[in-house]
C-alpha atoms as a PDB file:
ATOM      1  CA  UNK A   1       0.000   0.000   0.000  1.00  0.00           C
ATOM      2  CA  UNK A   2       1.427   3.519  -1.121  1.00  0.00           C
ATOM      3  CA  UNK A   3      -0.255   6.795  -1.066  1.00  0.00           C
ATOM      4  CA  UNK A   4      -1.805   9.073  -3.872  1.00  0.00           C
ATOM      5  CA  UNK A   5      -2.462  12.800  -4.389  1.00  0.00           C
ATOM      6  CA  UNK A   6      -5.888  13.410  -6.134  1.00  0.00           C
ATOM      7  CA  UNK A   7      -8.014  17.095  -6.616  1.00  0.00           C
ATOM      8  CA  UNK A   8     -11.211  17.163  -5.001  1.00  0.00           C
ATOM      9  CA  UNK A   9     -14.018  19.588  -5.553  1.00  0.00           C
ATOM     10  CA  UNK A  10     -14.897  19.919  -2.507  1.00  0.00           C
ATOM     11  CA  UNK A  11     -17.921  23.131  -2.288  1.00  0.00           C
ATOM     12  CA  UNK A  12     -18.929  25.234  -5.215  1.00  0.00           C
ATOM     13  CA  UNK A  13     -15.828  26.921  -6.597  1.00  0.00           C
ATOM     14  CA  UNK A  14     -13.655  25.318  -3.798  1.00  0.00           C
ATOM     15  CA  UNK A  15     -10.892  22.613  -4.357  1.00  0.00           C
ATOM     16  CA  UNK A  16      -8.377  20.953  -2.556  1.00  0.00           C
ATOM     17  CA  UNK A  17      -5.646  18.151  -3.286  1.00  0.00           C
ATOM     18  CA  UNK A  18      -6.318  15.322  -0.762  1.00  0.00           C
ATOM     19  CA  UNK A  19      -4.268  12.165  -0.485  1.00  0.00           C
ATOM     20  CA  UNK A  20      -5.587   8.641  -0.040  1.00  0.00           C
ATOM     21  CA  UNK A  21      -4.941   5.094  -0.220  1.00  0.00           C
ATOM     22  CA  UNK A  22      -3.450   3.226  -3.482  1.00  0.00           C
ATOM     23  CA  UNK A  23      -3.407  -0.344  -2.981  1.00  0.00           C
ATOM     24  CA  UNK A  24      -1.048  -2.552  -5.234  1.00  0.00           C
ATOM     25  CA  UNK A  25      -2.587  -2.975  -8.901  1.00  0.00           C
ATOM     26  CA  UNK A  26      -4.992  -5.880  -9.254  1.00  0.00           C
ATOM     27  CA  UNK A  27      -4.327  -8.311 -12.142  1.00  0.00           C
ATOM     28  CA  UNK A  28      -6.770  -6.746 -14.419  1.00  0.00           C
ATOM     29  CA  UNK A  29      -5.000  -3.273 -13.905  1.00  0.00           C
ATOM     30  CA  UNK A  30      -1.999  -1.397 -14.562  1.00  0.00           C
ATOM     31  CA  UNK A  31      -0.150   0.919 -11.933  1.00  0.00           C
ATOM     32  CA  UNK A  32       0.360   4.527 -13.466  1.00  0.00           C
ATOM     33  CA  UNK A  33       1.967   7.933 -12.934  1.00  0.00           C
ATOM     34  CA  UNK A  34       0.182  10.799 -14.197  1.00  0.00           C
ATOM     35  CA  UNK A  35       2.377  12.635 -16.531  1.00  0.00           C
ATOM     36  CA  UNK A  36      -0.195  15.349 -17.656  1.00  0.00           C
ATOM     37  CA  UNK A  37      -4.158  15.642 -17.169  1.00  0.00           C
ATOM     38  CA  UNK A  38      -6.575  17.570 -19.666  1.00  0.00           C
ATOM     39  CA  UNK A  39      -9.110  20.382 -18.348  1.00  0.00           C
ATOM     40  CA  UNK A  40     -12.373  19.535 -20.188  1.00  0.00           C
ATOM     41  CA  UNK A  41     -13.577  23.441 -19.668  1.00  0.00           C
ATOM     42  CA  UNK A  42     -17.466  23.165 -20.062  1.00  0.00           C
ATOM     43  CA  UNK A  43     -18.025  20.247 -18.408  1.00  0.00           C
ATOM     44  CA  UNK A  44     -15.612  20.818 -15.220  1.00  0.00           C
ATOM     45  CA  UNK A  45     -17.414  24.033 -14.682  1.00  0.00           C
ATOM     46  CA  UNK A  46     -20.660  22.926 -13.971  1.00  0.00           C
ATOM     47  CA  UNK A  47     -18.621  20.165 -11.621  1.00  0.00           C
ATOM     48  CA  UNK A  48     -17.117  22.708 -10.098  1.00  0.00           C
ATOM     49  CA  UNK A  49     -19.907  25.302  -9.358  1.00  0.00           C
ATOM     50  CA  UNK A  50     -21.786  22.306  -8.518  1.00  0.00           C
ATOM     51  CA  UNK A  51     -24.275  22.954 -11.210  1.00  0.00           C
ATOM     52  CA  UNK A  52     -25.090  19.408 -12.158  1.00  0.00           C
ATOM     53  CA  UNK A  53     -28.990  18.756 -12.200  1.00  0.00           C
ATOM     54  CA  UNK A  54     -29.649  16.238  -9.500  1.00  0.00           C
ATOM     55  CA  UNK A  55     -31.493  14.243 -12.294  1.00  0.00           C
ATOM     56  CA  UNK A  56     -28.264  14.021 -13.795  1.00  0.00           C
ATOM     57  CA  UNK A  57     -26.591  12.716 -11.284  1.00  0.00           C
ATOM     58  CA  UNK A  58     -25.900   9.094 -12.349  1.00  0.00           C
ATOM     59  CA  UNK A  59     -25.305   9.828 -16.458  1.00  0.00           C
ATOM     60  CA  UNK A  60     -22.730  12.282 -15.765  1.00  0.00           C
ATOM     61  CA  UNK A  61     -20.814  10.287 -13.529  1.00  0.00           C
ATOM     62  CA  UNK A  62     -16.830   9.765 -15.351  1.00  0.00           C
ATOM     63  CA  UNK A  63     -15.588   6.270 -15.462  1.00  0.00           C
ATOM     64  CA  UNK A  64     -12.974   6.518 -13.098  1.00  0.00           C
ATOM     65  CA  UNK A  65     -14.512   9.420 -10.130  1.00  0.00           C
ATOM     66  CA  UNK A  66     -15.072   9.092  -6.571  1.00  0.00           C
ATOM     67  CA  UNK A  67     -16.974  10.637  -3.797  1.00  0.00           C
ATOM     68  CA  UNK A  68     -20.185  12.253  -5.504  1.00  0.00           C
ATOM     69  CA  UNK A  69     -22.626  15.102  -6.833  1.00  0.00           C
ATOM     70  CA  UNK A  70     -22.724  17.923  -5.235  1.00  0.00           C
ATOM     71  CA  UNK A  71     -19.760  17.346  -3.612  1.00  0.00           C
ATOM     72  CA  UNK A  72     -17.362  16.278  -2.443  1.00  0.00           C
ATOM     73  CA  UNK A  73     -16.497  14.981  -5.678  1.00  0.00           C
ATOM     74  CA  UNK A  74     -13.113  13.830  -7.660  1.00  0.00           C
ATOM     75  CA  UNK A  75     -13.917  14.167 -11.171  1.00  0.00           C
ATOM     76  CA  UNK A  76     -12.134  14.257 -14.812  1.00  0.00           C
ATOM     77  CA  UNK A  77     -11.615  11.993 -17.627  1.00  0.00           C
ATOM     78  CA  UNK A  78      -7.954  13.585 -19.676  1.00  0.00           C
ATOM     79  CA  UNK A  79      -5.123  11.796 -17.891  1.00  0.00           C
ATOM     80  CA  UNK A  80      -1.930  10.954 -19.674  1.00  0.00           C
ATOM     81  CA  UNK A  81       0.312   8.425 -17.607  1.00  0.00           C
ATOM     82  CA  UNK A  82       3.154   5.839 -17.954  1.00  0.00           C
ATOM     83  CA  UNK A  83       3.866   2.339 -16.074  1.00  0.00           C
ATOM     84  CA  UNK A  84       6.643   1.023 -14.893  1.00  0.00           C
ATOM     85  CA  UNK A  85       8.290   0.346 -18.400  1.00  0.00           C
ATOM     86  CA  UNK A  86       7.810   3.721 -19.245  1.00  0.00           C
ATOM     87  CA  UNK A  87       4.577   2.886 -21.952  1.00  0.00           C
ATOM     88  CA  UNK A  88       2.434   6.288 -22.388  1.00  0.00           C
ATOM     89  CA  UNK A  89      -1.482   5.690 -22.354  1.00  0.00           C
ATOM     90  CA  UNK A  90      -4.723   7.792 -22.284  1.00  0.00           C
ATOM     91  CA  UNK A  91      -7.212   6.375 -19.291  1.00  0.00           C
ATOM     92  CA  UNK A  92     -10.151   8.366 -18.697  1.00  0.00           C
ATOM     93  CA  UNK A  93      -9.189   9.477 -15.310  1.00  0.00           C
ATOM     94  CA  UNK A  94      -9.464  12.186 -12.760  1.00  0.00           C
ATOM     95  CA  UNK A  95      -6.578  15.085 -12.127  1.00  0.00           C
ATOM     96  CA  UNK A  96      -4.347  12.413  -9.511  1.00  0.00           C
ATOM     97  CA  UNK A  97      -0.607  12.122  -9.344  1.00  0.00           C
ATOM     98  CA  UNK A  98      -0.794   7.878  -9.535  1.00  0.00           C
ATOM     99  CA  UNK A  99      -3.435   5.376  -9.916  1.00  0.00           C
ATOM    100  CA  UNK A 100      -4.669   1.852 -10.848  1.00  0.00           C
ATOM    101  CA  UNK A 101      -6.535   1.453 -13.884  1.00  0.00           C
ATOM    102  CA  UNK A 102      -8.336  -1.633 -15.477  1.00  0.00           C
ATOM    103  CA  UNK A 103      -5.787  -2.765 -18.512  1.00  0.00           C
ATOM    104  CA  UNK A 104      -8.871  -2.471 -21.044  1.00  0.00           C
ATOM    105  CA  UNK A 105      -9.297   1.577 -20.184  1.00  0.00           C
ATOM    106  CA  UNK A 106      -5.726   1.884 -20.815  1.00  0.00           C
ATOM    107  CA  UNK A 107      -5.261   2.901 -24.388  1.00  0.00           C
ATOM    108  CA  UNK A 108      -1.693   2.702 -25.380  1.00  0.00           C
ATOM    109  CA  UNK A 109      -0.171   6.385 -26.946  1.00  0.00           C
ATOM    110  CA  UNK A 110       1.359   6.324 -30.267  1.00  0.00           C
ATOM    111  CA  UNK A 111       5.221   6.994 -30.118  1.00  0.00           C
ATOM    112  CA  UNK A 112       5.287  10.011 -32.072  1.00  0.00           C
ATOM    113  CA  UNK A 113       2.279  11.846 -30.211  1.00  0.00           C
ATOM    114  CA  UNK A 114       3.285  14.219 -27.422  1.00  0.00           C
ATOM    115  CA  UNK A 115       2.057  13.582 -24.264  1.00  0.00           C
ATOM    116  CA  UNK A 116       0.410  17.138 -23.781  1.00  0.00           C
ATOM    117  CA  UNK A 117      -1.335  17.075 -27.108  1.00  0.00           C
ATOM    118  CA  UNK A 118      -2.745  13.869 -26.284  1.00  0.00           C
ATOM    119  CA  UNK A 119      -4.374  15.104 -23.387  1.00  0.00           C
ATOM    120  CA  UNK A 120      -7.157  16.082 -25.898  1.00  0.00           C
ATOM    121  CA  UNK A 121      -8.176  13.010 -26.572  1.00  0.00           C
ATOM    122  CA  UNK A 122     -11.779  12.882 -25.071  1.00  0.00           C
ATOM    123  CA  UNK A 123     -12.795  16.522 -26.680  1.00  0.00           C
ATOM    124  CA  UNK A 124     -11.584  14.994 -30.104  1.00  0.00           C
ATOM    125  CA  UNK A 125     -13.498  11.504 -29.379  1.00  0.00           C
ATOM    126  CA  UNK A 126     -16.163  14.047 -28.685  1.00  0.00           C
ATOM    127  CA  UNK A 127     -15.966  15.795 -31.698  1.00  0.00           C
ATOM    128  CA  UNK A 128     -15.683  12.822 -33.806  1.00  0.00           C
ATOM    129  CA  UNK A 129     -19.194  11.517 -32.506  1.00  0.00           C
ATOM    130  CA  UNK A 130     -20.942  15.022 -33.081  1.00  0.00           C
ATOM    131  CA  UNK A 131     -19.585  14.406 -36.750  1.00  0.00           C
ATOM    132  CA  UNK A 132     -20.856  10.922 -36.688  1.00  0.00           C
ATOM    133  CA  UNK A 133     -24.519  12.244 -35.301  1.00  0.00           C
ATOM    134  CA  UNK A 134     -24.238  14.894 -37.865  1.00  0.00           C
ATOM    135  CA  UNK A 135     -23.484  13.070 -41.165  1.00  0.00           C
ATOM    136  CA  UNK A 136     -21.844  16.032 -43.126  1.00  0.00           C
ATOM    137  CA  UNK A 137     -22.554  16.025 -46.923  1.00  0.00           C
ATOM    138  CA  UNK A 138     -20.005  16.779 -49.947  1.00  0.00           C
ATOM    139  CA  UNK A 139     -20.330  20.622 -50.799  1.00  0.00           C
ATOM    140  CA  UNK A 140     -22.662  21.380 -47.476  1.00  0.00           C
ATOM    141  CA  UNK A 141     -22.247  25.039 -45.789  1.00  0.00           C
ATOM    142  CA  UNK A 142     -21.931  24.127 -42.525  1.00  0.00           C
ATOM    143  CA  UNK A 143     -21.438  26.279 -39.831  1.00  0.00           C
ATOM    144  CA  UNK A 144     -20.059  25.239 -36.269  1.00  0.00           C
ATOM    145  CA  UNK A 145     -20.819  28.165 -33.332  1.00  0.00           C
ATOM    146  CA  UNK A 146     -18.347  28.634 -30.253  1.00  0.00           C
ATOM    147  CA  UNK A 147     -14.748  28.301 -30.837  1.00  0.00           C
ATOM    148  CA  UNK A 148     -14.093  26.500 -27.868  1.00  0.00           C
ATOM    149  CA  UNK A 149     -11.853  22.831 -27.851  1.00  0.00           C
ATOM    150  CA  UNK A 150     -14.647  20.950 -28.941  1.00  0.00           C
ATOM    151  CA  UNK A 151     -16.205  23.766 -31.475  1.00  0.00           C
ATOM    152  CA  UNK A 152     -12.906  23.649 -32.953  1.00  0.00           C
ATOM    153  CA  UNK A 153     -12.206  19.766 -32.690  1.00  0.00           C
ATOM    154  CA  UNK A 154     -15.341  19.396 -34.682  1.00  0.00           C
ATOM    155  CA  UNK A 155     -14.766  22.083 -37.550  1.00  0.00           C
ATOM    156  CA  UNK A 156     -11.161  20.448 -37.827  1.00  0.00           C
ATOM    157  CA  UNK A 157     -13.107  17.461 -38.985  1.00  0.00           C
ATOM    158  CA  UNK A 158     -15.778  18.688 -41.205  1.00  0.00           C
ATOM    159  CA  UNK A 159     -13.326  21.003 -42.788  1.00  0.00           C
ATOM    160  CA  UNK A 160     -11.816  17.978 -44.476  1.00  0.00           C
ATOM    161  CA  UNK A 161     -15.505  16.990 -46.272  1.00  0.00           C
ATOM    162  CA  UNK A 162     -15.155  17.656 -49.708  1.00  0.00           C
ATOM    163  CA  UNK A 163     -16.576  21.033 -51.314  1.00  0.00           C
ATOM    164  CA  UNK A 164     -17.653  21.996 -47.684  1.00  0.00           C
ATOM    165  CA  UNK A 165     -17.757  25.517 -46.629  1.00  0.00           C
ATOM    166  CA  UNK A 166     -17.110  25.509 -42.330  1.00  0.00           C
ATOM    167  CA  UNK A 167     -17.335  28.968 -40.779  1.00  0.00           C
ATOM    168  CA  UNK A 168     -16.414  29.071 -37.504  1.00  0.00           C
ATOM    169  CA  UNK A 169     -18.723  31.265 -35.464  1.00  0.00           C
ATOM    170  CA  UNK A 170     -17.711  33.504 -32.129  1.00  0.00           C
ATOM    171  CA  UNK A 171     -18.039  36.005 -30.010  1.00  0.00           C
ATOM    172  CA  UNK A 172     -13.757  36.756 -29.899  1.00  0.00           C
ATOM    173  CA  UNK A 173     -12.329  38.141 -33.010  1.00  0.00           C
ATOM    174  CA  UNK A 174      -8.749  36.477 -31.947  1.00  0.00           C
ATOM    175  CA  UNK A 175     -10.436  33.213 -32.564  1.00  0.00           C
ATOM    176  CA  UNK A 176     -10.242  33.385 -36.057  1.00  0.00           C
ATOM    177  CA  UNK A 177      -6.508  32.625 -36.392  1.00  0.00           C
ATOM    178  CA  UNK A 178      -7.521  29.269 -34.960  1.00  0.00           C
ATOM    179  CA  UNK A 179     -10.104  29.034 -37.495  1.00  0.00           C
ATOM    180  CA  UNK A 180      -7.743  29.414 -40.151  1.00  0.00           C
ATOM    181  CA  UNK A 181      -5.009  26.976 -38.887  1.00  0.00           C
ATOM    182  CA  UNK A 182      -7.922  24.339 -39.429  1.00  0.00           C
ATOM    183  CA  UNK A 183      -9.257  25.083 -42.566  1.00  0.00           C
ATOM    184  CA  UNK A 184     -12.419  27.336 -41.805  1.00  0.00           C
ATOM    185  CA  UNK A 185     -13.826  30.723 -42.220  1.00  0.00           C
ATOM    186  CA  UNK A 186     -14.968  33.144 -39.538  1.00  0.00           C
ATOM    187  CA  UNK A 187     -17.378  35.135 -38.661  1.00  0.00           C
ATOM    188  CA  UNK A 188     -18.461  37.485 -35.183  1.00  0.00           C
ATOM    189  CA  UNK A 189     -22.493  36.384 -34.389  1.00  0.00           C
ATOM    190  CA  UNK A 190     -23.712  39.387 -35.530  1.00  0.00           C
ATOM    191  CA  UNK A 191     -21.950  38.890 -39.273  1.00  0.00           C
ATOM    192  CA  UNK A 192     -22.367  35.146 -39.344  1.00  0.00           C
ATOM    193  CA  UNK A 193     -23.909  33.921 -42.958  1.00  0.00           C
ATOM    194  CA  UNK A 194     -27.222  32.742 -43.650  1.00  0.00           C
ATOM    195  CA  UNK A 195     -28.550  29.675 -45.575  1.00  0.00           C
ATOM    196  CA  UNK A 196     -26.248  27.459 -43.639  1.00  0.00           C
ATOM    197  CA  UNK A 197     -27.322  23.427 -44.166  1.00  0.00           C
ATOM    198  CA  UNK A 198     -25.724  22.009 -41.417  1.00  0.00           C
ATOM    199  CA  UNK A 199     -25.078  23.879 -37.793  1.00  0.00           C
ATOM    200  CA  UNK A 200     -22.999  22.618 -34.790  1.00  0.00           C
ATOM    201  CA  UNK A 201     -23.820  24.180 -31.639  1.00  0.00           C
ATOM    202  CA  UNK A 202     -20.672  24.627 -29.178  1.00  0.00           C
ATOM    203  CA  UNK A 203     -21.542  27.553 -27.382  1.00  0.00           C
ATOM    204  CA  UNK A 204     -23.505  26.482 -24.470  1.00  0.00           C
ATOM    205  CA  UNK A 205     -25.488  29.664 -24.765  1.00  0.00           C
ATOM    206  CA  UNK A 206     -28.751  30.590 -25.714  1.00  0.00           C
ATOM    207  CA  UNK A 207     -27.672  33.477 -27.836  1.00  0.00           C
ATOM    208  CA  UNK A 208     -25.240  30.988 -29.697  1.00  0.00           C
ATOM    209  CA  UNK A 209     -28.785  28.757 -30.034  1.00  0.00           C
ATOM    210  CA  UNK A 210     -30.506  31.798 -31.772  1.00  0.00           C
ATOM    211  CA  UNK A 211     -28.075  32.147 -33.895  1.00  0.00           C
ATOM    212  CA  UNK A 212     -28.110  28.771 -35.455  1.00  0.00           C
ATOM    213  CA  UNK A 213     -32.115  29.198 -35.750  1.00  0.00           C
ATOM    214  CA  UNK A 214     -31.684  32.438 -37.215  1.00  0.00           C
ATOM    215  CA  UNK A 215     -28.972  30.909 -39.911  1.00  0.00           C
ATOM    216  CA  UNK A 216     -30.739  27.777 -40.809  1.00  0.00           C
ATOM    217  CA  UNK A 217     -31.618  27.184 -44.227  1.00  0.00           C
ATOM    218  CA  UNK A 218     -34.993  24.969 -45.545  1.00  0.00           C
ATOM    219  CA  UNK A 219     -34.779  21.992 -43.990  1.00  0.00           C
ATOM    220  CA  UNK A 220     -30.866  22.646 -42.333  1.00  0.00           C
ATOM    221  CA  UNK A 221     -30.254  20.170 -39.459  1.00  0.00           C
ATOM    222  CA  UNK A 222     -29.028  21.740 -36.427  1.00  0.00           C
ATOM    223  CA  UNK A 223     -26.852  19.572 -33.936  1.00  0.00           C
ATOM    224  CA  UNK A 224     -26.948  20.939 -30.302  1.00  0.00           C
ATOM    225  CA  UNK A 225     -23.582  19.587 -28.343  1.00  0.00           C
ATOM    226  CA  UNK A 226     -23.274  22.084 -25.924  1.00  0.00           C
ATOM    227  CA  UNK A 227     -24.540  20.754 -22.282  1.00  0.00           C
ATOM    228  CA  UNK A 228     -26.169  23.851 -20.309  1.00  0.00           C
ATOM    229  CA  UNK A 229     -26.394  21.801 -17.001  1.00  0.00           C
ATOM    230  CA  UNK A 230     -29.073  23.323 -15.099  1.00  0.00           C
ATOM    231  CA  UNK A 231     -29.636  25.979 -17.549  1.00  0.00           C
ATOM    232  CA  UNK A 232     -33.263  26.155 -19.845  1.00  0.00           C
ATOM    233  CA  UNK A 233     -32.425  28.335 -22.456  1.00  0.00           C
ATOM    234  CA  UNK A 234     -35.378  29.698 -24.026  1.00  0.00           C
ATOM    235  CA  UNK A 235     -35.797  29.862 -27.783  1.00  0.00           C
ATOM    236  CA  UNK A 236     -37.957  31.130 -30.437  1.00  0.00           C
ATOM    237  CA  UNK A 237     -39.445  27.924 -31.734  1.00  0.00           C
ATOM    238  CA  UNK A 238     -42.205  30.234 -33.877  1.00  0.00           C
ATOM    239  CA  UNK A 239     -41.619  32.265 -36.498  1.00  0.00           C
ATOM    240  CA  UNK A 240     -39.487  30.379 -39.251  1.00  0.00           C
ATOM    241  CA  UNK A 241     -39.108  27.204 -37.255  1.00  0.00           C
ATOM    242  CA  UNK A 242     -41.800  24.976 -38.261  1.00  0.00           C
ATOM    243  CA  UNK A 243     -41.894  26.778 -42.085  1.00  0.00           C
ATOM    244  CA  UNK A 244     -38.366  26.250 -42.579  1.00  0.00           C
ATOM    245  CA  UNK A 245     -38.807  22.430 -41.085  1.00  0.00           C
ATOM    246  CA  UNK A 246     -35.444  22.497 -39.272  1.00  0.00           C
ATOM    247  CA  UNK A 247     -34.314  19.736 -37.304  1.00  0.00           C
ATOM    248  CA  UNK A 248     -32.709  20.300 -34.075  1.00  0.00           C
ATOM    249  CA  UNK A 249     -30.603  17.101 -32.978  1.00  0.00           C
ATOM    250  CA  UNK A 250     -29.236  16.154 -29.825  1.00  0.00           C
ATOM    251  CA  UNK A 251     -25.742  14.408 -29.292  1.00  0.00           C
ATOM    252  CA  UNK A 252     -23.662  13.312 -26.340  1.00  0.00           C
ATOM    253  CA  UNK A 253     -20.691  11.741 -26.247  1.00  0.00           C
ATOM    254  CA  UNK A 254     -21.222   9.275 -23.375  1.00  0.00           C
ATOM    255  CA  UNK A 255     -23.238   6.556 -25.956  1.00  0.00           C
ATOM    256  CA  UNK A 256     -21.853   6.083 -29.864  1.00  0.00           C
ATOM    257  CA  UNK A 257     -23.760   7.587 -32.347  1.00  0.00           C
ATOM    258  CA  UNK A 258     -26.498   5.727 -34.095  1.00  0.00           C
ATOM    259  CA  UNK A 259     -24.771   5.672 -37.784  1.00  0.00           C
ATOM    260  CA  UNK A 260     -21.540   3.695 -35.836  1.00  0.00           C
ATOM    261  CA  UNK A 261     -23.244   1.927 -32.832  1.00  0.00           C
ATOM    262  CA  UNK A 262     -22.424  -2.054 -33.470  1.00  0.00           C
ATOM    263  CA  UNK A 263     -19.068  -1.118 -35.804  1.00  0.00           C
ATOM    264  CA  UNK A 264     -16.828   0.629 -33.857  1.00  0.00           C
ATOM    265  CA  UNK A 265     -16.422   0.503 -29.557  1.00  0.00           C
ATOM    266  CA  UNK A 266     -15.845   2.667 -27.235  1.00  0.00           C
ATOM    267  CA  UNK A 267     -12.048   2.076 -27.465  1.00  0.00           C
ATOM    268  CA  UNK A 268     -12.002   2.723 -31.244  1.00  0.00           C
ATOM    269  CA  UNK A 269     -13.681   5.759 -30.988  1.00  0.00           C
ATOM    270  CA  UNK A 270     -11.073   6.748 -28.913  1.00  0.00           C
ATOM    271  CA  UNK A 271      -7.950   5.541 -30.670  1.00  0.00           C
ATOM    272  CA  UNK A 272      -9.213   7.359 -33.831  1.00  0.00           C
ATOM    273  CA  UNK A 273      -9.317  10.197 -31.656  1.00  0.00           C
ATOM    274  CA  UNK A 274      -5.335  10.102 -30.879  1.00  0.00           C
ATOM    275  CA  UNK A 275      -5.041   9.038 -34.451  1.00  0.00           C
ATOM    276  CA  UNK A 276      -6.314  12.003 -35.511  1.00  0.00           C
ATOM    277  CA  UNK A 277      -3.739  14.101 -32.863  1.00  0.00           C
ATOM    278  CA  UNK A 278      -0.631  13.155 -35.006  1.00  0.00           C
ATOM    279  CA  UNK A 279      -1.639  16.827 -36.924  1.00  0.00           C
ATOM    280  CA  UNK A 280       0.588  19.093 -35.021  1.00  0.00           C
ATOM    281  CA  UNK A 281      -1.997  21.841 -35.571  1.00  0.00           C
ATOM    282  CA  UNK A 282      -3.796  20.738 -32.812  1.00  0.00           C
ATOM    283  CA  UNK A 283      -0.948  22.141 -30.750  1.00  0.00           C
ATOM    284  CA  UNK A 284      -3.257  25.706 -30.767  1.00  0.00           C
ATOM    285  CA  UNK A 285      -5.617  24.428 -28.640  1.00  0.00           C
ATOM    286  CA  UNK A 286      -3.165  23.547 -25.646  1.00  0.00           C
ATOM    287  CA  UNK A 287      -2.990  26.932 -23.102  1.00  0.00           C
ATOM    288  CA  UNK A 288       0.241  26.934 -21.217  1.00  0.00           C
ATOM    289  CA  UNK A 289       0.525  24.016 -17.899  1.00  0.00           C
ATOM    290  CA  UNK A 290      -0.383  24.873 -14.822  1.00  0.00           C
ATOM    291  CA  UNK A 291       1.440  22.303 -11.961  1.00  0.00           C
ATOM    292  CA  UNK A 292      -0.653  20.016 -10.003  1.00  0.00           C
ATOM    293  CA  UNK A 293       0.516  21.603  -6.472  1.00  0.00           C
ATOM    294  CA  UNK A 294      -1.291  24.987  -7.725  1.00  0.00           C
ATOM    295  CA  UNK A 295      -4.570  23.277  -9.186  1.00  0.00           C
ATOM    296  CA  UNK A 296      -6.869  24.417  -6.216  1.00  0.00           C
ATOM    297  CA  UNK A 297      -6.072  27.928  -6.485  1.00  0.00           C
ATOM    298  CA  UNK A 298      -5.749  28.322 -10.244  1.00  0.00           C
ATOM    299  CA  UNK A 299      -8.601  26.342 -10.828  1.00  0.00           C
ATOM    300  CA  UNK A 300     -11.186  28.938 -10.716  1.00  0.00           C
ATOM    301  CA  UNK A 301      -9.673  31.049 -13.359  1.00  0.00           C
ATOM    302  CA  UNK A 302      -8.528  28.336 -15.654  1.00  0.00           C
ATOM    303  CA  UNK A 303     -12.267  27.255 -15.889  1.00  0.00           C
ATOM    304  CA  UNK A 304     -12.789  30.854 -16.309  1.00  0.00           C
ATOM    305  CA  UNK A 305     -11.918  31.206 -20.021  1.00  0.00           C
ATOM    306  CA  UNK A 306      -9.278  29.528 -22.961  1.00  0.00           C
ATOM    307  CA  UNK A 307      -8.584  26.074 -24.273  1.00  0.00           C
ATOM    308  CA  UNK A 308      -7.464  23.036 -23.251  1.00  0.00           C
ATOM    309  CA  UNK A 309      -5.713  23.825 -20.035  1.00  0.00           C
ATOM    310  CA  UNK A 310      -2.782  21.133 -19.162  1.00  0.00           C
ATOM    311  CA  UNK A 311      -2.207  19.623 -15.932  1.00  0.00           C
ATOM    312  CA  UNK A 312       1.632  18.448 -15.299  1.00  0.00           C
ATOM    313  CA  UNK A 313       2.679  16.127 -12.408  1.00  0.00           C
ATOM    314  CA  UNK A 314       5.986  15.942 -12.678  1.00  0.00           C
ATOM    315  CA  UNK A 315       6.277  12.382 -13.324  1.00  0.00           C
ATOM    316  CA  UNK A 316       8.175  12.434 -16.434  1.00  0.00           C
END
């Protein structure tokens, strides 16, 4: 028995690093130190204010947390870590210096990938399903709002359909260097184009909703992924809703999407995912690392605003 150091939400905008027990790996698992964690921004804000929905309780649960909603609660699902022989893997795992994790969560790095770029990982599995749900066509304009890790994850991808016209749409002008690096136009909400076929919601905002109802063409499918926890954003569902019969879709990450259920697992979804992160350009949506030690007072701001935010442990 050995000890490890794990960060805890503890009250709403309140963390602390605890340490606990870590027994000796069972023979299903491996024994890992955490050489960098991931900051999944949207999601580990609504942990962290402790604005989960009590009937959401047991869905948003990660694979690998302890304690529970409210609080206190260990929660995350980025980690980067390395055995004993020095092999890199992704585990879906809370921010926590060393752990045990069952062998089949373990998915083994590539060589070549960096171990902070792979920390994105679950926002690119992520965006990989929201293309799956939203079955891009050849030549579509599509239009993806909030240029946030997974906004951008998921215009990355539909910027390589053929013919297809992705603007990126947000509220910061400086986002539209990033658009650029992956292939996309921009535009600020109030300049964003009309007649758009296909619409990703990333925003988590009602005014980014709007905007995708007020951009829809005839018929335009428009896939909400944003999660607004406890939030009922109100929308105008008159006007040219029904006329223009738009479809609003839903997609979450936590089950496969229907077009891929039965072909690929869990694990493949995620292996194409760090597949995918051999493009260096991905590189932009890392923010500079913060070190575990300082996670409970930097926490607050880094949920605050920016990318991917990287947790480093010092294990390397």
């Amino acid at each position: 028995m050995t000890t490890a150091r794990a960060f805890w939400t503890v009250a709403p905008g309140r963390g602390e690093i605890r340490t606990e027990p870590l027994p000796a790996p069972a023979p299903d698992q491996i024994g890992l130190r955490t050489l960098a964690t991931g900051i999944s921004r949207g999601t580990e804000s609504l942990v962290f204010a402790g604005r989960v929905p009590a009937s959401q309780y047991a869905v948003m649960g990660a694979p690998m947390m302890a304690g529970g909603f409210p609080f206190p609660v260990k929660y995350g699902y980025s980690a980067v870590a390395a055995d004993a022989a020095g092999n890199r893997f992704f585990v879906l795992h809370p921010h926590q210096d060393r752990f045990n994790a069952p062998a089949a969560m373990c998915i083994k790095l590539p060589a070549a990938l960096p171990t902070q770029r792979a920390v994105l990982a679950a926002n690119v599995e992520t965006a990989i399903n929201i293309a799956w749900d939203a079955a891009p066509l050849a030549g579509e304009r599509i239009m993806v709002i909030g240029a946030g890790v997974v906004g951008l994850a998921t215009a990355a991808l539909l910027a390589r359909i053929p013919g297809a016209v992705v603007t990126m749409v947000d509220i910061d002008p400086a986002r539209a260097t990033l658009a650029a690096r992956f292939g996309c136009r921009f535009a600020l909400p109030g300049d964003a184009p009309a007649e758009q076929e296909l619409i990703i919601h990333c925003s988590a905002s009602e005014a980014g909703l709007r905007t995708a109802l007020a951009c829809a063409a005839f018929e335009a499918r428009i896939v909400e992924a944003s999660w607004f926890g406890d939030k009922s954003p109100a929308l105008p569902l008159g006007e040219n809703f029904h006329v223009r019969r738009l479809r609003l879709i839903s997609t979450q990450v936590g089950s496969i999407a229907p077009a891929m259920r039965g072909r690929r697992s869990y694990a493949e979804r995620l292996a194409l995912a760090l597949d995918l992160l051999a493009d260096p350009a991905y590189d932009a949506l890392l923010e500079p690392a913060t070190p575990f030690e300082n996670l409970p007072e930097a926490m607050p701001k880094l949920l605050a605003g920016g990318l991917c935010h990287v947790v480093t442990y010092g294990n390397g």
